[in-house]
PDB file of N, CA and C in Angstrom:
ATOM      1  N   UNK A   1      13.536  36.776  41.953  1.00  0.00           N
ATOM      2  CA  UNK A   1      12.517  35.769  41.751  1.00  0.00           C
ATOM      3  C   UNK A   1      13.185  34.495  41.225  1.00  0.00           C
ATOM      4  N   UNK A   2      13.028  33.472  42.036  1.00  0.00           N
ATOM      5  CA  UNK A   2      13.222  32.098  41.413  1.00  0.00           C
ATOM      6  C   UNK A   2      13.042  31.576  40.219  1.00  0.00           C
ATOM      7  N   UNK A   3      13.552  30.515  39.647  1.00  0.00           N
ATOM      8  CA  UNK A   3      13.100  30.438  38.620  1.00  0.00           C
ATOM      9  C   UNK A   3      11.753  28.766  38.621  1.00  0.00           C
ATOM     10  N   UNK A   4      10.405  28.512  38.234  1.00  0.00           N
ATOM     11  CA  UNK A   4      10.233  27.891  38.261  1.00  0.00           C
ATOM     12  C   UNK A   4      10.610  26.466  38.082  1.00  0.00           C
ATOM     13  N   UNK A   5      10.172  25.512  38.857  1.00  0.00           N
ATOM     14  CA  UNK A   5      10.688  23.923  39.135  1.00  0.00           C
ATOM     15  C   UNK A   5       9.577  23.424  38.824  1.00  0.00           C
ATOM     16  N   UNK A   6      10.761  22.554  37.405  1.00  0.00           N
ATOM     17  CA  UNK A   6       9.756  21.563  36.588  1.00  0.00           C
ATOM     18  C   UNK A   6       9.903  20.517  37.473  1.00  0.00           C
ATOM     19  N   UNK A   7       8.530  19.291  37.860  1.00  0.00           N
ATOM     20  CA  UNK A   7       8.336  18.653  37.881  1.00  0.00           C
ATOM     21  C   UNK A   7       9.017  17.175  37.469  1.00  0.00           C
ATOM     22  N   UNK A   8       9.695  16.403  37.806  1.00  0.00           N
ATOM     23  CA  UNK A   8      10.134  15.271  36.689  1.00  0.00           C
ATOM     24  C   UNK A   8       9.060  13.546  36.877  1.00  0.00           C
ATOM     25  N   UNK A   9       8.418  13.350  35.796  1.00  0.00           N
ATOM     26  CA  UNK A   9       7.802  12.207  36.313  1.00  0.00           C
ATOM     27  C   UNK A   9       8.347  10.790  35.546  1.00  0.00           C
ATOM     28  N   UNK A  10       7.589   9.933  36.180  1.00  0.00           N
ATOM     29  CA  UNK A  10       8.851   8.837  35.076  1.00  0.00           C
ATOM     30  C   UNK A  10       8.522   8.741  33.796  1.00  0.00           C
ATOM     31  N   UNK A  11       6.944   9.625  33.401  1.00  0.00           N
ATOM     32  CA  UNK A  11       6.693   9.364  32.065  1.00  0.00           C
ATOM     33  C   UNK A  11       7.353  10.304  31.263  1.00  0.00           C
ATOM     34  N   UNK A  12       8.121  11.634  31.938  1.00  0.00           N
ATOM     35  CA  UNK A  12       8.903  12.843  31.238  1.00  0.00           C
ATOM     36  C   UNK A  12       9.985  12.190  31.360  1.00  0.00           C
ATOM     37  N   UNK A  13      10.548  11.288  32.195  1.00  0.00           N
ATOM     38  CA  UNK A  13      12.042  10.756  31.955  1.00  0.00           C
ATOM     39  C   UNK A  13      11.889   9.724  30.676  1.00  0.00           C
ATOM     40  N   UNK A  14      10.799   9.127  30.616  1.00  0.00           N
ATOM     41  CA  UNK A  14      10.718   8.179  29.339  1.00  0.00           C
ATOM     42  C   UNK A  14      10.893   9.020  27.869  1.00  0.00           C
ATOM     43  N   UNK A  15      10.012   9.872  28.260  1.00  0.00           N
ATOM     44  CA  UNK A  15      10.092  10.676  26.921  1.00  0.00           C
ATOM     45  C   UNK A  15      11.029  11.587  26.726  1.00  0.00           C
ATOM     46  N   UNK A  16      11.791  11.639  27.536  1.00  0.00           N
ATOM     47  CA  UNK A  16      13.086  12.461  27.251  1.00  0.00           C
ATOM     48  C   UNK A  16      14.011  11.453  26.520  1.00  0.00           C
ATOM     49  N   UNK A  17      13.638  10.345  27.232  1.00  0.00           N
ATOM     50  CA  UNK A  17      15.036   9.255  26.612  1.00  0.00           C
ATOM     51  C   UNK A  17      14.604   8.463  25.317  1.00  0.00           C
ATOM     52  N   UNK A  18      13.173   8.623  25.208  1.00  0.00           N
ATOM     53  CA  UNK A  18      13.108   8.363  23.758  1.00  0.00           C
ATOM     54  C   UNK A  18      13.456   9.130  22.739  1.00  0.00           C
ATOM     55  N   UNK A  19      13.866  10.369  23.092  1.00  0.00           N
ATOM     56  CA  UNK A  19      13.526  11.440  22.419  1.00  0.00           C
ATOM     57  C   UNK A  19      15.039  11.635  22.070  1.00  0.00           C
ATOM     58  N   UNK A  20      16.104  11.116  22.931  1.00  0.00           N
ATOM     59  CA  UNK A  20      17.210  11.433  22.856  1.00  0.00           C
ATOM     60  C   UNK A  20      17.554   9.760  21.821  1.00  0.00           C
ATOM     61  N   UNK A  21      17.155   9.211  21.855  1.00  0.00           N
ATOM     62  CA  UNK A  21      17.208   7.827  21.064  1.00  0.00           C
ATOM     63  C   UNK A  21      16.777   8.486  19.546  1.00  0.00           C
ATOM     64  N   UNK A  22      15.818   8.703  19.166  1.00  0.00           N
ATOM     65  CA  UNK A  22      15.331   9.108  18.402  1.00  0.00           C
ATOM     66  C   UNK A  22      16.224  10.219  17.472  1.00  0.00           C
ATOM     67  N   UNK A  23      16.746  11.265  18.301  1.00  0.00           N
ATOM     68  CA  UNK A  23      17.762  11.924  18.073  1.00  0.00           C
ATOM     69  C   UNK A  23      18.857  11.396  17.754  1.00  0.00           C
ATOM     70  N   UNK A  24      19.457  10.595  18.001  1.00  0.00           N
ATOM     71  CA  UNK A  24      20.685   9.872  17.911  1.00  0.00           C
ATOM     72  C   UNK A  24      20.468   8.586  16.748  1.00  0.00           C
ATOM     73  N   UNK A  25      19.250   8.511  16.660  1.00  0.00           N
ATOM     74  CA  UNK A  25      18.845   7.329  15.060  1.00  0.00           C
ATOM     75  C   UNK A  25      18.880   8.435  13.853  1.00  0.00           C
ATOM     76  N   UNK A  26      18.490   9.661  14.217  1.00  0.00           N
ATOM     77  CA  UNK A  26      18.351  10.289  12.645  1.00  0.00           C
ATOM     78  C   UNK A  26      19.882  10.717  12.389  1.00  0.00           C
ATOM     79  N   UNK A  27      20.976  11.286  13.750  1.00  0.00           N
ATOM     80  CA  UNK A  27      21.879  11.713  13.098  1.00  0.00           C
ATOM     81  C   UNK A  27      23.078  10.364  12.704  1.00  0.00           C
ATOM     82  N   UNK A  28      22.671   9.424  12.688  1.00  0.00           N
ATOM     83  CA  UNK A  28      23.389   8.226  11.994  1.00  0.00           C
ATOM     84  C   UNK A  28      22.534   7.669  10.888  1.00  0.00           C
ATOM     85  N   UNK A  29      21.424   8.501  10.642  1.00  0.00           N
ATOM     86  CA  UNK A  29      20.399   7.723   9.167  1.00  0.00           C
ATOM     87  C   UNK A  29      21.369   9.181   8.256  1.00  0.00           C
ATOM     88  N   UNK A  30      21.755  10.062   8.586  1.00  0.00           N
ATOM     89  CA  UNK A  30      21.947  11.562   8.031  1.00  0.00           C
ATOM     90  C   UNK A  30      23.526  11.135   7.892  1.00  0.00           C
ATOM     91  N   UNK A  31      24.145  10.772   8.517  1.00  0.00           N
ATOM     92  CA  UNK A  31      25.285  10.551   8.538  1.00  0.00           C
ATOM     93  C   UNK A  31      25.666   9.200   7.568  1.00  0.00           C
ATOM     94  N   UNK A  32      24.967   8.748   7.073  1.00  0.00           N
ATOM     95  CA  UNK A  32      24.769   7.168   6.210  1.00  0.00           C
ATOM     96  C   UNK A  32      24.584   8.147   4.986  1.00  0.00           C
ATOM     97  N   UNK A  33      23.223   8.856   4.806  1.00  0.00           N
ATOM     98  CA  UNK A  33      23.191   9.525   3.573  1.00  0.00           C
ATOM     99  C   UNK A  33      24.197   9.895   3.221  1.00  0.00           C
ATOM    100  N   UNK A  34      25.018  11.243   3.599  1.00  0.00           N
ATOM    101  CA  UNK A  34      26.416  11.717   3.617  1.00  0.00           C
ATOM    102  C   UNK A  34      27.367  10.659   2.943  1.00  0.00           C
ATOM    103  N   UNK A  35      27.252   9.400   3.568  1.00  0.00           N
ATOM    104  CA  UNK A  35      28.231   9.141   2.888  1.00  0.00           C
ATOM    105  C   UNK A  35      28.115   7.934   1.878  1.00  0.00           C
ATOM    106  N   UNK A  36      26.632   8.249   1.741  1.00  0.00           N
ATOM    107  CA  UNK A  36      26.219   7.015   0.377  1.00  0.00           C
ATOM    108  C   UNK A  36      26.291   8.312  -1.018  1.00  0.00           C
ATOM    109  N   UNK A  37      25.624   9.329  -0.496  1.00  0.00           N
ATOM    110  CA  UNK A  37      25.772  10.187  -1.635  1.00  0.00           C
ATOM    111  C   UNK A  37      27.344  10.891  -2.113  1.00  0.00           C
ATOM    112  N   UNK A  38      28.154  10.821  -0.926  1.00  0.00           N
ATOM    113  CA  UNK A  38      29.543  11.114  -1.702  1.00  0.00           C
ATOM    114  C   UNK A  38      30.334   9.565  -2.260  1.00  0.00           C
ATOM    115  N   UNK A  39      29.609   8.763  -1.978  1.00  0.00           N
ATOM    116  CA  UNK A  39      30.214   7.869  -2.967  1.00  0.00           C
ATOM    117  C   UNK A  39      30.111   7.187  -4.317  1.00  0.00           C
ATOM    118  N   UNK A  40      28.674   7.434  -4.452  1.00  0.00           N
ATOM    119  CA  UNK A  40      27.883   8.038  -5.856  1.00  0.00           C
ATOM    120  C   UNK A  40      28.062   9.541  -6.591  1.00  0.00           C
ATOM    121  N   UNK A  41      28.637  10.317  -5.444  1.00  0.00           N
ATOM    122  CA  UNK A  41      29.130  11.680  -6.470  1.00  0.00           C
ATOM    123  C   UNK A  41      27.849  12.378  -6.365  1.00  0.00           C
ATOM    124  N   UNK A  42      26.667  12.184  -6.186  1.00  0.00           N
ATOM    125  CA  UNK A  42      25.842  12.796  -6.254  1.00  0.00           C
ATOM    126  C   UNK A  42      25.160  14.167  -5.327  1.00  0.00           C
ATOM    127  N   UNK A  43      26.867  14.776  -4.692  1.00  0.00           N
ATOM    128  CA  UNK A  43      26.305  16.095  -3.844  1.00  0.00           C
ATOM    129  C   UNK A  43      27.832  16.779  -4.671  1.00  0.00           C
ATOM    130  N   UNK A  44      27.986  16.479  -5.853  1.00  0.00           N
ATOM    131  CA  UNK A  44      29.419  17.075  -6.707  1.00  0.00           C
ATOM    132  C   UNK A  44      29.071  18.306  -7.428  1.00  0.00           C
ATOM    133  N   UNK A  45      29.215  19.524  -6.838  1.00  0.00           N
ATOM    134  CA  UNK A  45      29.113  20.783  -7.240  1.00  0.00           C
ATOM    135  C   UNK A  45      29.199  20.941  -8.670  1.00  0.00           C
ATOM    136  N   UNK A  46      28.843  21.679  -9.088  1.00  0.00           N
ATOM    137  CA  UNK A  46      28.628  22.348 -11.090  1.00  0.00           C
ATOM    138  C   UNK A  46      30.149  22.483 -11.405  1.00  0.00           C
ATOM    139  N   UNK A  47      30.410  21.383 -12.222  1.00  0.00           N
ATOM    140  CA  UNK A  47      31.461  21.535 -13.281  1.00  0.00           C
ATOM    141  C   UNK A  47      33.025  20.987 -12.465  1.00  0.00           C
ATOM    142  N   UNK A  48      32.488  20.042 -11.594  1.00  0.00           N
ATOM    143  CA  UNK A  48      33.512  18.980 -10.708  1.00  0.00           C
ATOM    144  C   UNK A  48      32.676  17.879 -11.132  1.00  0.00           C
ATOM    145  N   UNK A  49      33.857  16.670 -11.489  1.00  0.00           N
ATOM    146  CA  UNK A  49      33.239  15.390 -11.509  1.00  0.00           C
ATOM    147  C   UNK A  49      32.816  14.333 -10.132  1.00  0.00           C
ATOM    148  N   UNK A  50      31.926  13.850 -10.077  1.00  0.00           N
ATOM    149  CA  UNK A  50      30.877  13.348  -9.572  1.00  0.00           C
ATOM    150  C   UNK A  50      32.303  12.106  -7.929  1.00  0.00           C
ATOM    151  N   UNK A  51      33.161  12.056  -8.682  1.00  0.00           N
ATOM    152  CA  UNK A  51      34.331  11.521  -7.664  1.00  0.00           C
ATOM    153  C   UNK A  51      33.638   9.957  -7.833  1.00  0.00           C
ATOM    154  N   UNK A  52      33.026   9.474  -8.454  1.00  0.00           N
ATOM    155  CA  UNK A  52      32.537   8.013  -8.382  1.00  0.00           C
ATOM    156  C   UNK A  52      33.512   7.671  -9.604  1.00  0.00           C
ATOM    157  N   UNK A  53      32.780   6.465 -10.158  1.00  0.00           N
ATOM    158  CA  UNK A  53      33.578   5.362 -10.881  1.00  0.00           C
ATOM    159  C   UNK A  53      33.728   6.092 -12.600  1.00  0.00           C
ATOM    160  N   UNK A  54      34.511   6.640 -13.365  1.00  0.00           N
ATOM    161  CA  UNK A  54      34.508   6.979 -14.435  1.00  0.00           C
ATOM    162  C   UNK A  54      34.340   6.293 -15.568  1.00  0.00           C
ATOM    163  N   UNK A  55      33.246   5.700 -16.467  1.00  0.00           N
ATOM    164  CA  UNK A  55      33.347   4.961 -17.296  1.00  0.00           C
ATOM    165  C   UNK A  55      34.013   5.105 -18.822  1.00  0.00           C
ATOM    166  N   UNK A  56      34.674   4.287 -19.092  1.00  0.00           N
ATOM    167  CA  UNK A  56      35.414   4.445 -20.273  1.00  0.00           C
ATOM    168  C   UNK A  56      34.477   4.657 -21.406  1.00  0.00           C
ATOM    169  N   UNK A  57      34.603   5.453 -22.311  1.00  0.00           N
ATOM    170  CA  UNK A  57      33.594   5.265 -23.318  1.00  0.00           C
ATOM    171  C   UNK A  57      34.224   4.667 -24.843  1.00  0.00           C
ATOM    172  N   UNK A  58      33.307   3.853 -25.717  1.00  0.00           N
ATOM    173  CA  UNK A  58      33.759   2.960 -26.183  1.00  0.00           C
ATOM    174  C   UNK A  58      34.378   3.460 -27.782  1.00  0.00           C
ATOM    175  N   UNK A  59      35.500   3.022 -27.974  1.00  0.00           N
ATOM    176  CA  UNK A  59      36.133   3.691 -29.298  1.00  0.00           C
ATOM    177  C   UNK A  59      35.266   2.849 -30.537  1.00  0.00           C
ATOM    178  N   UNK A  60      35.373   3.731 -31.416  1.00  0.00           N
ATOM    179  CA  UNK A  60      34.630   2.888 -32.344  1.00  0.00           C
ATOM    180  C   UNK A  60      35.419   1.875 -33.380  1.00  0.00           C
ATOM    181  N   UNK A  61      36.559   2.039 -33.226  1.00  0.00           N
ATOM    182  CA  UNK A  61      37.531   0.858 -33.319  1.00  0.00           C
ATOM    183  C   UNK A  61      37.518  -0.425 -32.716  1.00  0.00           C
ATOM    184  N   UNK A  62      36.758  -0.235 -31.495  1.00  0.00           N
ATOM    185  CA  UNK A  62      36.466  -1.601 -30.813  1.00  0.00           C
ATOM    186  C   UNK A  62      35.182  -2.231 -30.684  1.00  0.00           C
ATOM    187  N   UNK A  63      34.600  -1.180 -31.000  1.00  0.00           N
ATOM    188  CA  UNK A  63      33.481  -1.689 -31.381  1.00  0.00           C
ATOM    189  C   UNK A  63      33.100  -2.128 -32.278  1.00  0.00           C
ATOM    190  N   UNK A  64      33.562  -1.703 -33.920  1.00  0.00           N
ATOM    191  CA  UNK A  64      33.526  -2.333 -35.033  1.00  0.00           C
ATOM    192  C   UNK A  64      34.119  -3.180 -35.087  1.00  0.00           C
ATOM    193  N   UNK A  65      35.061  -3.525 -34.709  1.00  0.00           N
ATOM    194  CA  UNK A  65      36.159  -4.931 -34.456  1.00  0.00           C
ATOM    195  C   UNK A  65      37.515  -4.267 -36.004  1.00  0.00           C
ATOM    196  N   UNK A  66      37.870  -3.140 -35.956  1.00  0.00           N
ATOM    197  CA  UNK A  66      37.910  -2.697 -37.200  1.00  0.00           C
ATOM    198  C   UNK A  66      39.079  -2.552 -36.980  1.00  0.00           C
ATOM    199  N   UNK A  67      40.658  -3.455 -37.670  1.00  0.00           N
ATOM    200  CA  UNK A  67      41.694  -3.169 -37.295  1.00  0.00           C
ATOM    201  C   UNK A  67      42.583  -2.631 -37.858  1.00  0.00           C
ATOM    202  N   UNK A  68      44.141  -2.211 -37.496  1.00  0.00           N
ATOM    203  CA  UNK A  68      44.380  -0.965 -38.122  1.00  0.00           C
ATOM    204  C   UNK A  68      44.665  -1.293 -40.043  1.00  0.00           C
ATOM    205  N   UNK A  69      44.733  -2.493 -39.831  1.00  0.00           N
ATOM    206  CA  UNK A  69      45.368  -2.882 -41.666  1.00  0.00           C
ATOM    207  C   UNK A  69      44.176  -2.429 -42.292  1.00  0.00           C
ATOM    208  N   UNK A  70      42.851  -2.939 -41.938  1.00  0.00           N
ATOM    209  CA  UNK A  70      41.427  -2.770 -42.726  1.00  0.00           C
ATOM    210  C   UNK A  70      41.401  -0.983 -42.860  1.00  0.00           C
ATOM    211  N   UNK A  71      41.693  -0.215 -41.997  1.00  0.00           N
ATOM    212  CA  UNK A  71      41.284   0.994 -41.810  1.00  0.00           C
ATOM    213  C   UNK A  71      41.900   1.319 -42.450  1.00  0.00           C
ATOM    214  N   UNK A  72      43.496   1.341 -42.460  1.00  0.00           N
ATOM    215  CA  UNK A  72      44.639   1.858 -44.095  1.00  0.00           C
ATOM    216  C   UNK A  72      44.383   1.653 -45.261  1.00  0.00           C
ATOM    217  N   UNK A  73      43.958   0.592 -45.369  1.00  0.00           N
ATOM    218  CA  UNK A  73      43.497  -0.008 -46.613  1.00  0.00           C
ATOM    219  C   UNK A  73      42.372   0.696 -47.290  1.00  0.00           C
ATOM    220  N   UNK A  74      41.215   1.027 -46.449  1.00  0.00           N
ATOM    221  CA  UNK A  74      39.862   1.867 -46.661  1.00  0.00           C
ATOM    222  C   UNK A  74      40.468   3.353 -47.031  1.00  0.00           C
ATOM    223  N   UNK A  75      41.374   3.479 -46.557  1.00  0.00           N
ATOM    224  CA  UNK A  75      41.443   5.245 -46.843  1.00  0.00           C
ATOM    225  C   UNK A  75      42.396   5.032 -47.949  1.00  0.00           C
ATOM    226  N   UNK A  76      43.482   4.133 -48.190  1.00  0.00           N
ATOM    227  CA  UNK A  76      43.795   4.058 -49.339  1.00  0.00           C
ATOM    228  C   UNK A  76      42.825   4.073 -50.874  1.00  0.00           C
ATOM    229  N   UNK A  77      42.082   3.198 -50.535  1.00  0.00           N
ATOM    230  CA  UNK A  77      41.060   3.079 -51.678  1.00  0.00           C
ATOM    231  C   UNK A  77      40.666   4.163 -51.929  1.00  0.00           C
ATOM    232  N   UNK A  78      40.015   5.399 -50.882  1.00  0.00           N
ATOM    233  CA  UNK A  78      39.215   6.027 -51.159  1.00  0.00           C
ATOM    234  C   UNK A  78      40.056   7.323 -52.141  1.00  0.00           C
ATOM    235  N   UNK A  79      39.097   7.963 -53.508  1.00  0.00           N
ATOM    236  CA  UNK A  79      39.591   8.499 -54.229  1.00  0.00           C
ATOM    237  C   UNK A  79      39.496  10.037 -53.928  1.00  0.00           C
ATOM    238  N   UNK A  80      40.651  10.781 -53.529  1.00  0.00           N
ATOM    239  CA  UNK A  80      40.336  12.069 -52.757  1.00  0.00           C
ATOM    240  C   UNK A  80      41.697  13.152 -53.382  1.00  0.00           C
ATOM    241  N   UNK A  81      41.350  14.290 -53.650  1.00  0.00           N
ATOM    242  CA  UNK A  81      41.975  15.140 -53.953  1.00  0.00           C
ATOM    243  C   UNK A  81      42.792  15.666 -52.873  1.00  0.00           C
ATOM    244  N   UNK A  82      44.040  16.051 -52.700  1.00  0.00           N
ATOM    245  CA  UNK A  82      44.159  16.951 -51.193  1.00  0.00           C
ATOM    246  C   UNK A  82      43.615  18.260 -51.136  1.00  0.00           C
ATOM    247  N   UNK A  83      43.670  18.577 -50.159  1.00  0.00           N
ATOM    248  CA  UNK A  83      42.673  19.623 -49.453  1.00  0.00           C
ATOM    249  C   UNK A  83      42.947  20.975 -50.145  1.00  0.00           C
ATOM    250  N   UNK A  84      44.459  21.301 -50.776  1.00  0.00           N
ATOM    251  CA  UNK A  84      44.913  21.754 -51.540  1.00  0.00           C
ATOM    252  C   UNK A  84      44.438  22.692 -53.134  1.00  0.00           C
ATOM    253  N   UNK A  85      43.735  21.259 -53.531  1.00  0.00           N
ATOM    254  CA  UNK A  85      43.318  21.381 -54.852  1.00  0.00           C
ATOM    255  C   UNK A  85      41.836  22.019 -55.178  1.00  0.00           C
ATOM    256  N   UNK A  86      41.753  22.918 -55.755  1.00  0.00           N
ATOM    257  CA  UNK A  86      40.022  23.497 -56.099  1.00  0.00           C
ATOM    258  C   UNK A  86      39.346  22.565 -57.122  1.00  0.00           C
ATOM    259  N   UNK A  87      38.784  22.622 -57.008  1.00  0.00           N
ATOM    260  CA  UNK A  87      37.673  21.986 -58.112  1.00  0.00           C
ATOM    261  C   UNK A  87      37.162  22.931 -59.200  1.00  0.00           C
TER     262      UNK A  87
END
């Protein structure tokens, strides 16, 4: 037994070729995601870093503006037993 013969009309050729358009827009919208989210890090498996931009985090030395003479000086002052001694 043969196998049945589809018909082709020009409105099934239209919609085939939209259809193949259509197809070919999502796997370049999918293919954009892919690679917006690996450049944000945001498809970075549990306990791997994210592969984006690492931000420094801020010492508190630089943030206080606190430099090293002031800081010697402060622990000098301060009146402290060594760790040594019982009370």
């Amino acid at each position: 037994m043969a196998a049945p013969k589809i018909l082709s009309t020009p409105k099934l050729e239209r919609l085939k070729a939209k259809r193949e358009e259509l197809t070919a827009a999502i796997q370049d919208l999918d293919t954009e995601i892919k690679e917006a989210e690996r450049s944000t890090g945001m498809r970075a498996s549990k306990g791997q870093g994210g592969g984006g931009v690492i931000l420094r985090r801020p010492n508190a030395r630089r943030m206080n503006e606190v430099t090293v003479k002031d800081a010697i000086v402060d622990l000098l002052r301060e009146k402290k037993k060594p760790m040594h001694y019982k009370e």
